[in-house]
N, C-alpha and C. Protein backbone atom coordinates (compact mmCIF):
# COMPACT_ATOMS: atom_id res chain seq x y z
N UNK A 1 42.15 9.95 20.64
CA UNK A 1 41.46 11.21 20.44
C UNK A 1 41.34 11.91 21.78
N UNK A 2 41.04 12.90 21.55
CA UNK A 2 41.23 14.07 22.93
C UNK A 2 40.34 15.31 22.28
N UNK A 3 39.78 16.18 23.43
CA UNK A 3 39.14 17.26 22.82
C UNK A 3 37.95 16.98 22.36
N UNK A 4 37.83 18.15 21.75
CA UNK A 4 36.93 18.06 21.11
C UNK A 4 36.45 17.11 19.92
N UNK A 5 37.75 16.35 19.34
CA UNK A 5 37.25 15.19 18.23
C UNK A 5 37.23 14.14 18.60
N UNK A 6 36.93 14.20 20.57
CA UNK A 6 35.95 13.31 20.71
C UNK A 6 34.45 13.27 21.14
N UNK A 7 34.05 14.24 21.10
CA UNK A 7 33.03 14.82 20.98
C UNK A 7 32.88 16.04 22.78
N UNK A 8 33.57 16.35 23.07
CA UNK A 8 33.95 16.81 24.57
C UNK A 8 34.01 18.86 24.24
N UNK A 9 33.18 19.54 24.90
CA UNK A 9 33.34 20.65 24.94
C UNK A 9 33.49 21.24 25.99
N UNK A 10 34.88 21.91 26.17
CA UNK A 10 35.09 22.55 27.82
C UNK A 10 33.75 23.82 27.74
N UNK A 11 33.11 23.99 26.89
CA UNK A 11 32.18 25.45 27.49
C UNK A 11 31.07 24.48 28.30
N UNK A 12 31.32 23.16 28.47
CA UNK A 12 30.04 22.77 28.68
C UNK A 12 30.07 21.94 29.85
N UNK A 13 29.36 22.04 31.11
CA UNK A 13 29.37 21.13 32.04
C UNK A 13 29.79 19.17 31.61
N UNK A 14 30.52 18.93 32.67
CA UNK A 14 31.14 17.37 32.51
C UNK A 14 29.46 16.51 31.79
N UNK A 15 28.58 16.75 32.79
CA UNK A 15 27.25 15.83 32.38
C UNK A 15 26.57 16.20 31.32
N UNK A 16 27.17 17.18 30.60
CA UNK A 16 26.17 17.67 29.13
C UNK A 16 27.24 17.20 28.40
N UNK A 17 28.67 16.53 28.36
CA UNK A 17 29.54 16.39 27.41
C UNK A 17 28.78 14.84 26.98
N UNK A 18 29.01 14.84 25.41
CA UNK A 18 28.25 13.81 24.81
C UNK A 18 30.12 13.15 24.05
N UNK A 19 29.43 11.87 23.94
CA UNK A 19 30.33 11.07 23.52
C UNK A 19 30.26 10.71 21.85
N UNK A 20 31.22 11.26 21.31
CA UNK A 20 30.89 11.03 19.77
C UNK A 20 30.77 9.82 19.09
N UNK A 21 29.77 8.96 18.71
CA UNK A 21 29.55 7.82 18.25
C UNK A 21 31.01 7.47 17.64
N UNK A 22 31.26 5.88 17.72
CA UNK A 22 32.29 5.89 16.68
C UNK A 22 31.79 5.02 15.38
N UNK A 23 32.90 5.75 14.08
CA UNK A 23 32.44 5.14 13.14
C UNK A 23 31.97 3.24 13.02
N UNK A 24 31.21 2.60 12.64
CA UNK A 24 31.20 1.76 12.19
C UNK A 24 31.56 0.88 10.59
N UNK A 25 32.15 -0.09 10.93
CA UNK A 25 32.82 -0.64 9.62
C UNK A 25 31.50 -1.60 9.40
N UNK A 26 31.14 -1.23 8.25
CA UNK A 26 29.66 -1.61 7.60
C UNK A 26 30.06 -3.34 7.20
N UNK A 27 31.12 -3.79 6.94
CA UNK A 27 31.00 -5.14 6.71
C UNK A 27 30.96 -5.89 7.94
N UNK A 28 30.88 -5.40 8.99
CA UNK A 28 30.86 -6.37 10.30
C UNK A 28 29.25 -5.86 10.92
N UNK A 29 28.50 -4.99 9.95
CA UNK A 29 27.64 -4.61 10.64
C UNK A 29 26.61 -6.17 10.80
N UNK A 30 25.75 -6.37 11.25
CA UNK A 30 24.24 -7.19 11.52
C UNK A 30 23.70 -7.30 10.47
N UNK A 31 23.60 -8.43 9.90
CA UNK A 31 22.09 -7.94 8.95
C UNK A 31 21.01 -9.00 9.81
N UNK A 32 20.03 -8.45 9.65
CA UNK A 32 18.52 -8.84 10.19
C UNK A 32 18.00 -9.79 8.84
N UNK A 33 17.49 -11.14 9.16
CA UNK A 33 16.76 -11.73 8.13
C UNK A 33 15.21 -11.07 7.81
N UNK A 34 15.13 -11.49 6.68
CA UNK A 34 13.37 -10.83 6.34
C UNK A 34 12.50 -11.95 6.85
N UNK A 35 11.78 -12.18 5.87
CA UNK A 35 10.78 -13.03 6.11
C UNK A 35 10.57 -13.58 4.53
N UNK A 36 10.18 -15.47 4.42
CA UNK A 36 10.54 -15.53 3.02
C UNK A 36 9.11 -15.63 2.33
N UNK A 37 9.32 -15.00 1.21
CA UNK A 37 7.82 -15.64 0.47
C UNK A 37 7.55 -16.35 -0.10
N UNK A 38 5.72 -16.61 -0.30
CA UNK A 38 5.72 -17.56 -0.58
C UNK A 38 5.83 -17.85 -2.13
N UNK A 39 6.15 -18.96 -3.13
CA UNK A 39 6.15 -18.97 -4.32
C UNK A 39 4.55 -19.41 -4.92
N UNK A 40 3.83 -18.54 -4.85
CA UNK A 40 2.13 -18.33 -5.30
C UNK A 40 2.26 -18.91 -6.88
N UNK A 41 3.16 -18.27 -7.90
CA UNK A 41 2.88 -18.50 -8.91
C UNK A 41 2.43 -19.58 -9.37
N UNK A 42 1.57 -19.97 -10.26
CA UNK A 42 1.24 -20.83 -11.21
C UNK A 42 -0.12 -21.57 -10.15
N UNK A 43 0.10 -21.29 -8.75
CA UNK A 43 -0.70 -21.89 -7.71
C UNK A 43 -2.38 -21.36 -7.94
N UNK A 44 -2.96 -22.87 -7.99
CA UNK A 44 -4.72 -22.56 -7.89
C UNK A 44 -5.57 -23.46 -7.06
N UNK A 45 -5.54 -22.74 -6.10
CA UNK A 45 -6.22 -23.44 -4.79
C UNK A 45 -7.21 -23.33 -4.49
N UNK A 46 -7.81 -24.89 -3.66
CA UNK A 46 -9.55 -24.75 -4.00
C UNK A 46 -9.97 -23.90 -2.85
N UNK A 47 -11.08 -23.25 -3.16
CA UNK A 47 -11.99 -22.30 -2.34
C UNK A 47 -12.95 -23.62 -1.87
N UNK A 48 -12.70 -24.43 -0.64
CA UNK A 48 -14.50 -24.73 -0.30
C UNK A 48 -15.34 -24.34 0.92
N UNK A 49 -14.76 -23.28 1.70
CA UNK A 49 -15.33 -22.64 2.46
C UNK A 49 -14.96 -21.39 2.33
N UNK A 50 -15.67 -20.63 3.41
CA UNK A 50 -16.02 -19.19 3.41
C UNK A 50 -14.51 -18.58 3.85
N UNK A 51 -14.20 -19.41 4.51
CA UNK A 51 -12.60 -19.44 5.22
C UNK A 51 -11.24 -19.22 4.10
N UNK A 52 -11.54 -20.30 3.55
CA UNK A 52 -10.45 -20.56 1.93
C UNK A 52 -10.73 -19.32 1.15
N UNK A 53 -11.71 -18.68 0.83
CA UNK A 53 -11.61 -17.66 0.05
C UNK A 53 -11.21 -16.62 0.74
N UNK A 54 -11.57 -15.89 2.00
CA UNK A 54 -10.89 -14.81 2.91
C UNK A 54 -9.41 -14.99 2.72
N UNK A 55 -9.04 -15.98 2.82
CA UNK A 55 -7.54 -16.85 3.44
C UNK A 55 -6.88 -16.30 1.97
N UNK A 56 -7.55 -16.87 0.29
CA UNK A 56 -7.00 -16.51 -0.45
C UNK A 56 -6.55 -15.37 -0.98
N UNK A 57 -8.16 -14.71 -0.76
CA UNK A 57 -8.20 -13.12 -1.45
C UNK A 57 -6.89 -12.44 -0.75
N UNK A 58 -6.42 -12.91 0.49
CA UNK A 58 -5.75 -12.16 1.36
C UNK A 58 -3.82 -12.42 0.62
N UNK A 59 -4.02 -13.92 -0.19
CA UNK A 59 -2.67 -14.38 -0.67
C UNK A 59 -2.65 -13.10 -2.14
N UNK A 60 -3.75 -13.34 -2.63
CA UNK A 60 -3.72 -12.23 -4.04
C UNK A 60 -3.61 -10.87 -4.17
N UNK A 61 -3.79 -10.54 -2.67
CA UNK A 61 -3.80 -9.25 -2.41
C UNK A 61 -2.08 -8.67 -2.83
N UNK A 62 -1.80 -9.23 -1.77
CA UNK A 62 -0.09 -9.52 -0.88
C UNK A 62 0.32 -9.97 -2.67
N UNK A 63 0.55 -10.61 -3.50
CA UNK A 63 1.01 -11.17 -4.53
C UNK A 63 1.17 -10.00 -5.71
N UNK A 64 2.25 -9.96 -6.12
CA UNK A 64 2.63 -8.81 -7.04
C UNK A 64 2.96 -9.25 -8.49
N UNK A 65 1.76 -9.81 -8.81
CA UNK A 65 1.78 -10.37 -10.18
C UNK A 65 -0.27 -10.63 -10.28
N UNK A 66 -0.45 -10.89 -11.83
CA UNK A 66 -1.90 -10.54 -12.10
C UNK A 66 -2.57 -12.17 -11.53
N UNK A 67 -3.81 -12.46 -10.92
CA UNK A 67 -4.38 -13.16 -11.17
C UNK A 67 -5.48 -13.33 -11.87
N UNK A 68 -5.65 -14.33 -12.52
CA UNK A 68 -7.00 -15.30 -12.81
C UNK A 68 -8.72 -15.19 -11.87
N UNK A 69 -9.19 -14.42 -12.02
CA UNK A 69 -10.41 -15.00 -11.20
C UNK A 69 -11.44 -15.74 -12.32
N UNK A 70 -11.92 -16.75 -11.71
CA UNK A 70 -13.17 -17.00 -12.51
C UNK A 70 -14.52 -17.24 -11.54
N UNK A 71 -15.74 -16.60 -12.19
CA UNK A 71 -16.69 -16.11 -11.70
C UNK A 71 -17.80 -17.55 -12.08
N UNK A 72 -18.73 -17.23 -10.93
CA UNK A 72 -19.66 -18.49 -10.48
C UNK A 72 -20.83 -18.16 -11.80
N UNK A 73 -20.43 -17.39 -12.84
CA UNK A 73 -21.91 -16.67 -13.62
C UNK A 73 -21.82 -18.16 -14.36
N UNK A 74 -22.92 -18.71 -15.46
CA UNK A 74 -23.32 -19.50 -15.80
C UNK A 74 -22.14 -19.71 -17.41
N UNK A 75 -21.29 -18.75 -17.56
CA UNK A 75 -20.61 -19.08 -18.88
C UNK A 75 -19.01 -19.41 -17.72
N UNK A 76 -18.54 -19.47 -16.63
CA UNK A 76 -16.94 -19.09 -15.89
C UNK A 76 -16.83 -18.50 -16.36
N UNK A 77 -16.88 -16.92 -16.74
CA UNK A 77 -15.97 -16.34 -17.16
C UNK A 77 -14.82 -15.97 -16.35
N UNK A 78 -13.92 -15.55 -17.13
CA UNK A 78 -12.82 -15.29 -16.43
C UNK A 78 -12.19 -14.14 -16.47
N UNK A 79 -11.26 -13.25 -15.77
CA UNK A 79 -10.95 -11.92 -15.57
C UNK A 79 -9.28 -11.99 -15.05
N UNK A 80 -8.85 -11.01 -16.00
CA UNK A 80 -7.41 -11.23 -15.81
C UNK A 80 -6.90 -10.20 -15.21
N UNK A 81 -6.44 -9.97 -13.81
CA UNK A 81 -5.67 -8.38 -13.87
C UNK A 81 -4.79 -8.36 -12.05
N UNK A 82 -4.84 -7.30 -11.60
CA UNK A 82 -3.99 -7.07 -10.44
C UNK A 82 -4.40 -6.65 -9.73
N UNK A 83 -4.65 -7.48 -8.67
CA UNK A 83 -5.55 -7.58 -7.07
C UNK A 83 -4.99 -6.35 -6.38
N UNK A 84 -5.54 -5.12 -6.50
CA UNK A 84 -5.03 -4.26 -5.35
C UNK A 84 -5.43 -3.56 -4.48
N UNK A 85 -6.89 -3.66 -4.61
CA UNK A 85 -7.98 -3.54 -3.68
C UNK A 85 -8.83 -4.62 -3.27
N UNK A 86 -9.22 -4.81 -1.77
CA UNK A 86 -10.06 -5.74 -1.42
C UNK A 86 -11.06 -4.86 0.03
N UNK A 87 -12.50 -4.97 -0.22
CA UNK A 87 -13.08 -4.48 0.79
C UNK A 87 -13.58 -5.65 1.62
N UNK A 88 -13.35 -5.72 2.93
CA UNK A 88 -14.17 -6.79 3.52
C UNK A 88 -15.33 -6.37 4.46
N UNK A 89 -16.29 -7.33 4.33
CA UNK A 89 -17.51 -7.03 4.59
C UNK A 89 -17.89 -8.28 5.65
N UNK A 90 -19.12 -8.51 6.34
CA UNK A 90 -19.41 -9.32 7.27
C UNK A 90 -19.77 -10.22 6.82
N UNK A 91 -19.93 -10.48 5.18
CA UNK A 91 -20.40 -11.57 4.39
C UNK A 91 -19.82 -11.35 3.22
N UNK A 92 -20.01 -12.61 2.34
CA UNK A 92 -18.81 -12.68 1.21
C UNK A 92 -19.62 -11.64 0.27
N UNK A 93 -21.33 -11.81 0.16
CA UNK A 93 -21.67 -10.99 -0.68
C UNK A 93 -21.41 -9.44 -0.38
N UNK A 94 -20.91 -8.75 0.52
CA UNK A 94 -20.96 -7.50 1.02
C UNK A 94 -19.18 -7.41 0.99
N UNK A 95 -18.36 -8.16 0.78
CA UNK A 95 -17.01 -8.17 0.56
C UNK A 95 -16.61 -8.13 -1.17
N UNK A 96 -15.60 -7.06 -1.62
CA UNK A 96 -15.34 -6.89 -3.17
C UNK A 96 -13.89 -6.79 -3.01
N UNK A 97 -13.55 -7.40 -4.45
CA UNK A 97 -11.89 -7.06 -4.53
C UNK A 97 -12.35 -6.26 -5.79
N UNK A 98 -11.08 -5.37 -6.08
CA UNK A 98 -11.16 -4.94 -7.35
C UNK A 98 -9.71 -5.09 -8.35
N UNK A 99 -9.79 -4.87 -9.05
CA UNK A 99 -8.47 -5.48 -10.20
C UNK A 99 -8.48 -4.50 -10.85
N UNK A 100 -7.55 -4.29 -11.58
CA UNK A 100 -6.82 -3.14 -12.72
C UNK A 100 -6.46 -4.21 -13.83
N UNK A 101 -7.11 -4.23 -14.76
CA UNK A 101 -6.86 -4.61 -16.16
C UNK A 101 -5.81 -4.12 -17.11
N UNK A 102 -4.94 -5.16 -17.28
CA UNK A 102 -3.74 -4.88 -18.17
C UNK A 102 -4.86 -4.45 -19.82
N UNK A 103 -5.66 -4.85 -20.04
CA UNK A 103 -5.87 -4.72 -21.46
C UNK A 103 -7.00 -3.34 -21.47
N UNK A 104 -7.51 -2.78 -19.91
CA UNK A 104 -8.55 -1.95 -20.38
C UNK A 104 -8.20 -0.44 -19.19
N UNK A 105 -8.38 0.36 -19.14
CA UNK A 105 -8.39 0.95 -18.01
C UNK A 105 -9.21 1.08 -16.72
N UNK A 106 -10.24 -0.15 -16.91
CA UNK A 106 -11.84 -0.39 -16.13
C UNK A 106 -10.63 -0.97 -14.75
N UNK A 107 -11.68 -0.59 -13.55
CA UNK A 107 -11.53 -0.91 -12.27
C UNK A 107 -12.25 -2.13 -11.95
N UNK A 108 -12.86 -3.18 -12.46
CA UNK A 108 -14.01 -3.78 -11.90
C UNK A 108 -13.90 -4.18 -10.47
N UNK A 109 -15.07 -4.24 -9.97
CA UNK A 109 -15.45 -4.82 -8.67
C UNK A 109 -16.53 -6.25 -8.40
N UNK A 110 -15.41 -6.90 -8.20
CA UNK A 110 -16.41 -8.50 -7.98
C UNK A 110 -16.52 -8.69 -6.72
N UNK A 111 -17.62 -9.35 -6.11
CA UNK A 111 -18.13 -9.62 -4.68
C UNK A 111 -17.46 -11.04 -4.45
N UNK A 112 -16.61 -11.26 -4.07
CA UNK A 112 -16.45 -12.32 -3.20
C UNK A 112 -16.99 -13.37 -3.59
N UNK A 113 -18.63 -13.15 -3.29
CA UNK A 113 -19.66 -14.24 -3.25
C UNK A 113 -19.58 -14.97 -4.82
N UNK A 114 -19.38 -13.88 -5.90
CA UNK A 114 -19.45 -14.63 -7.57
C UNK A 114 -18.03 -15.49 -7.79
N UNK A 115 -16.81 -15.36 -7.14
CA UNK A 115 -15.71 -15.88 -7.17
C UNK A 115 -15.41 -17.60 -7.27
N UNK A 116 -15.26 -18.19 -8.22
CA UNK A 116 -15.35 -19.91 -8.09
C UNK A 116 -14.13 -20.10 -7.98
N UNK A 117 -12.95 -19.26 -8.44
CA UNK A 117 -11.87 -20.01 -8.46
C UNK A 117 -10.58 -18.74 -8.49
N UNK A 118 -9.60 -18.86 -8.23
CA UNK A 118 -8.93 -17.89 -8.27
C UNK A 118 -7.36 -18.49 -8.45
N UNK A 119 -6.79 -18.26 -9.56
CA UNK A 119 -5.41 -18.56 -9.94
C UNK A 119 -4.66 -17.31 -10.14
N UNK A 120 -3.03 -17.99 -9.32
CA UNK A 120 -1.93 -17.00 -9.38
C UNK A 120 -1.58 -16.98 -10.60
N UNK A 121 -1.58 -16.18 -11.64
CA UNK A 121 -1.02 -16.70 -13.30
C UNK A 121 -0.16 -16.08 -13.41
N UNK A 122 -0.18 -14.41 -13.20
CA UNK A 122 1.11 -13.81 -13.48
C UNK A 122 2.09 -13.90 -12.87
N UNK A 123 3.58 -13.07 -13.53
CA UNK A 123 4.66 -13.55 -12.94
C UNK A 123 4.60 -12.47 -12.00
N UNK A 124 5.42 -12.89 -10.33
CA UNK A 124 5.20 -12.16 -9.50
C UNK A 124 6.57 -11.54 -9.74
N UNK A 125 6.45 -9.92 -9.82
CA UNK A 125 7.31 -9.26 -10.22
C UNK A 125 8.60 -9.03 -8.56
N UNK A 126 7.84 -9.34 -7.69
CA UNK A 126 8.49 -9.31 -6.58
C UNK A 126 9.45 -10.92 -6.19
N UNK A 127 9.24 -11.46 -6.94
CA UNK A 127 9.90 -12.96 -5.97
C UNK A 127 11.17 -12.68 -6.73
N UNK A 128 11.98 -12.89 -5.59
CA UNK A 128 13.86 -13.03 -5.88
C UNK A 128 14.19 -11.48 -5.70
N UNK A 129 13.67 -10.84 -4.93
CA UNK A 129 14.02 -9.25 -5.06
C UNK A 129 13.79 -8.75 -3.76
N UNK A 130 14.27 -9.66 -2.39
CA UNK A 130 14.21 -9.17 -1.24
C UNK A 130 15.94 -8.59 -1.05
N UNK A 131 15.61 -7.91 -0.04
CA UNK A 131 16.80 -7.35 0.49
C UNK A 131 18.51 -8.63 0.72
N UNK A 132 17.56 -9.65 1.42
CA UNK A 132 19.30 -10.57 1.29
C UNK A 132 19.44 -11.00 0.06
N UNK A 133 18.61 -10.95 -1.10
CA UNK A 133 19.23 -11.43 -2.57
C UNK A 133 19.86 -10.18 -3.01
N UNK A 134 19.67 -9.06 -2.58
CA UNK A 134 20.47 -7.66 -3.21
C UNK A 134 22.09 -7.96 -2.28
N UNK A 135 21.81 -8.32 -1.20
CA UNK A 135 22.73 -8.88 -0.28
C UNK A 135 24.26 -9.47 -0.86
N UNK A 136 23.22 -10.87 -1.18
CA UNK A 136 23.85 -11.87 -1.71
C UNK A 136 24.77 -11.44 -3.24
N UNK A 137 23.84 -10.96 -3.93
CA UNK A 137 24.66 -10.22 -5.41
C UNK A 137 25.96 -9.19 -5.00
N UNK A 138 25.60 -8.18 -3.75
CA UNK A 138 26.61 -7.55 -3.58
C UNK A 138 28.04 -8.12 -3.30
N UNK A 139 27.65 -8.82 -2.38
CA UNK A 139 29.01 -9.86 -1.68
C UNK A 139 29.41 -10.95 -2.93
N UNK A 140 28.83 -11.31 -3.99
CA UNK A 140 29.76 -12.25 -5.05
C UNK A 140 29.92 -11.58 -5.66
N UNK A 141 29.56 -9.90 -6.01
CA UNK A 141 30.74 -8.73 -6.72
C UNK A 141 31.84 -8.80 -6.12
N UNK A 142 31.28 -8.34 -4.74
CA UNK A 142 32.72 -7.86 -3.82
C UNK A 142 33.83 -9.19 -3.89
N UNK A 143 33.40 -10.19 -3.84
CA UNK A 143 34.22 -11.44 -3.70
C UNK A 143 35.16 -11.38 -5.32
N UNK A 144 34.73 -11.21 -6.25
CA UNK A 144 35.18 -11.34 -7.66
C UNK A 144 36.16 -9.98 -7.45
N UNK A 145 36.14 -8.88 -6.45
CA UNK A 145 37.38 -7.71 -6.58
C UNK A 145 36.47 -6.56 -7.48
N UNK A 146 34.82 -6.82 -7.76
CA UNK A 146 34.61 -4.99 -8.47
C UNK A 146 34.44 -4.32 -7.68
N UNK A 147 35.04 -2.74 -8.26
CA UNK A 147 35.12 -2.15 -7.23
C UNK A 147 33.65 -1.06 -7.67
N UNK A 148 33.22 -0.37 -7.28
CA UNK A 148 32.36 0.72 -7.08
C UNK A 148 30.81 -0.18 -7.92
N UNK A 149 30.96 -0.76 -6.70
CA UNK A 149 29.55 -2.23 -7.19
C UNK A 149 28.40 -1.22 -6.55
N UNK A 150 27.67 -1.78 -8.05
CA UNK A 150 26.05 -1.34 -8.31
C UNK A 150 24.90 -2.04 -8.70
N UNK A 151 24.62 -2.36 -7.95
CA UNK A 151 23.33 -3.30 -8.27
C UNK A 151 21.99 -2.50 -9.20
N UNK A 152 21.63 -2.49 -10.60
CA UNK A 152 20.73 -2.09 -10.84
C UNK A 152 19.45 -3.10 -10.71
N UNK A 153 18.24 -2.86 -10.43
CA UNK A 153 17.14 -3.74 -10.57
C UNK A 153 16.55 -3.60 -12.37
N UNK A 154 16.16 -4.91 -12.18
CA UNK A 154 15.96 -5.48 -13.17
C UNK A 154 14.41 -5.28 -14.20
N UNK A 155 14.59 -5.08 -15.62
CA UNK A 155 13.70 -4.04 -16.12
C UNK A 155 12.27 -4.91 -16.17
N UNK A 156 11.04 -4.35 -15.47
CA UNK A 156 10.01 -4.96 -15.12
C UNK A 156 9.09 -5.16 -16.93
N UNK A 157 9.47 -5.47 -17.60
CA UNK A 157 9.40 -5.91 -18.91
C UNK A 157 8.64 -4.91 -20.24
């Protein structure tokens, strides 16, 4: 290349001439690893300090599937839905998560402090759906010869 299609303009002083990137061939590019997660599901871990429950609320938060809480009231009840708010406070009673109920449109807010137990139950709609598994699917298309490969994601039910 010469000229201008290499990125070079005579109207323009030698030290303002810029060098035109060159293309890159995307199959030799880098890929960067993620980070892996963890498999929460079906997991119900004991709370016996003030520590274990911070530590947890913080796993249910992060977790993209519904949990289980059950509450210290005198019947356990229990509450089913999707951790997506958590306020923290300087004490467990002054700390609330709140959940979104698959069966109601209510927000509730439980304190920390009523919390006895907390199980991962739902399915986490996120596990198997990081970037190197979209990766990985692309490259055993490409390996099999399809051509104009499309990965659709998969219908959240």
């Amino acid at each position: 290349m010469s000229g201008r299609e290499h990125g070079h303009d005579p109207a323009l002083p030698h030290s303002a001439q810029a060098v035109a990137p060159q293309p890159h061939v995307t199959d030799e590019l880098e890929v960067v690893p993620g980070f892996e997660r963890e498999n929460l599901q079906g997991w119900i871990p004991q709370l016996a300090s003030e520590a274990d429950v911070r530590a947890v609320i913080e796993k249910a938060f992060d977790y993209r599937g519904d949990v289980t809480i059950t509450r210290k009231d005198k019947d356990g009840s229990e509450i089913i839905g999707y951790l997506f708010d958590r306020r923290i406070g300087p004490t467990l009673a002054n700390s609330v998560v709140r959940l979104m109920l698959a069966t109601s449109s209510e927000r509730p807010a439980i304190p920390y402090s009523e919390i006895a137990a907390i199980a991962f139950t739902g399915r986490d709609t996120a596990a198997g759906k990081s970037y190197e598994a979209w990766v990985k699917k692309y490259w055993e298309k490409r390996a099999k010869g399809e051509k104009n490969i499309s990965i659709e994601p998969e219908a959240l039910e």
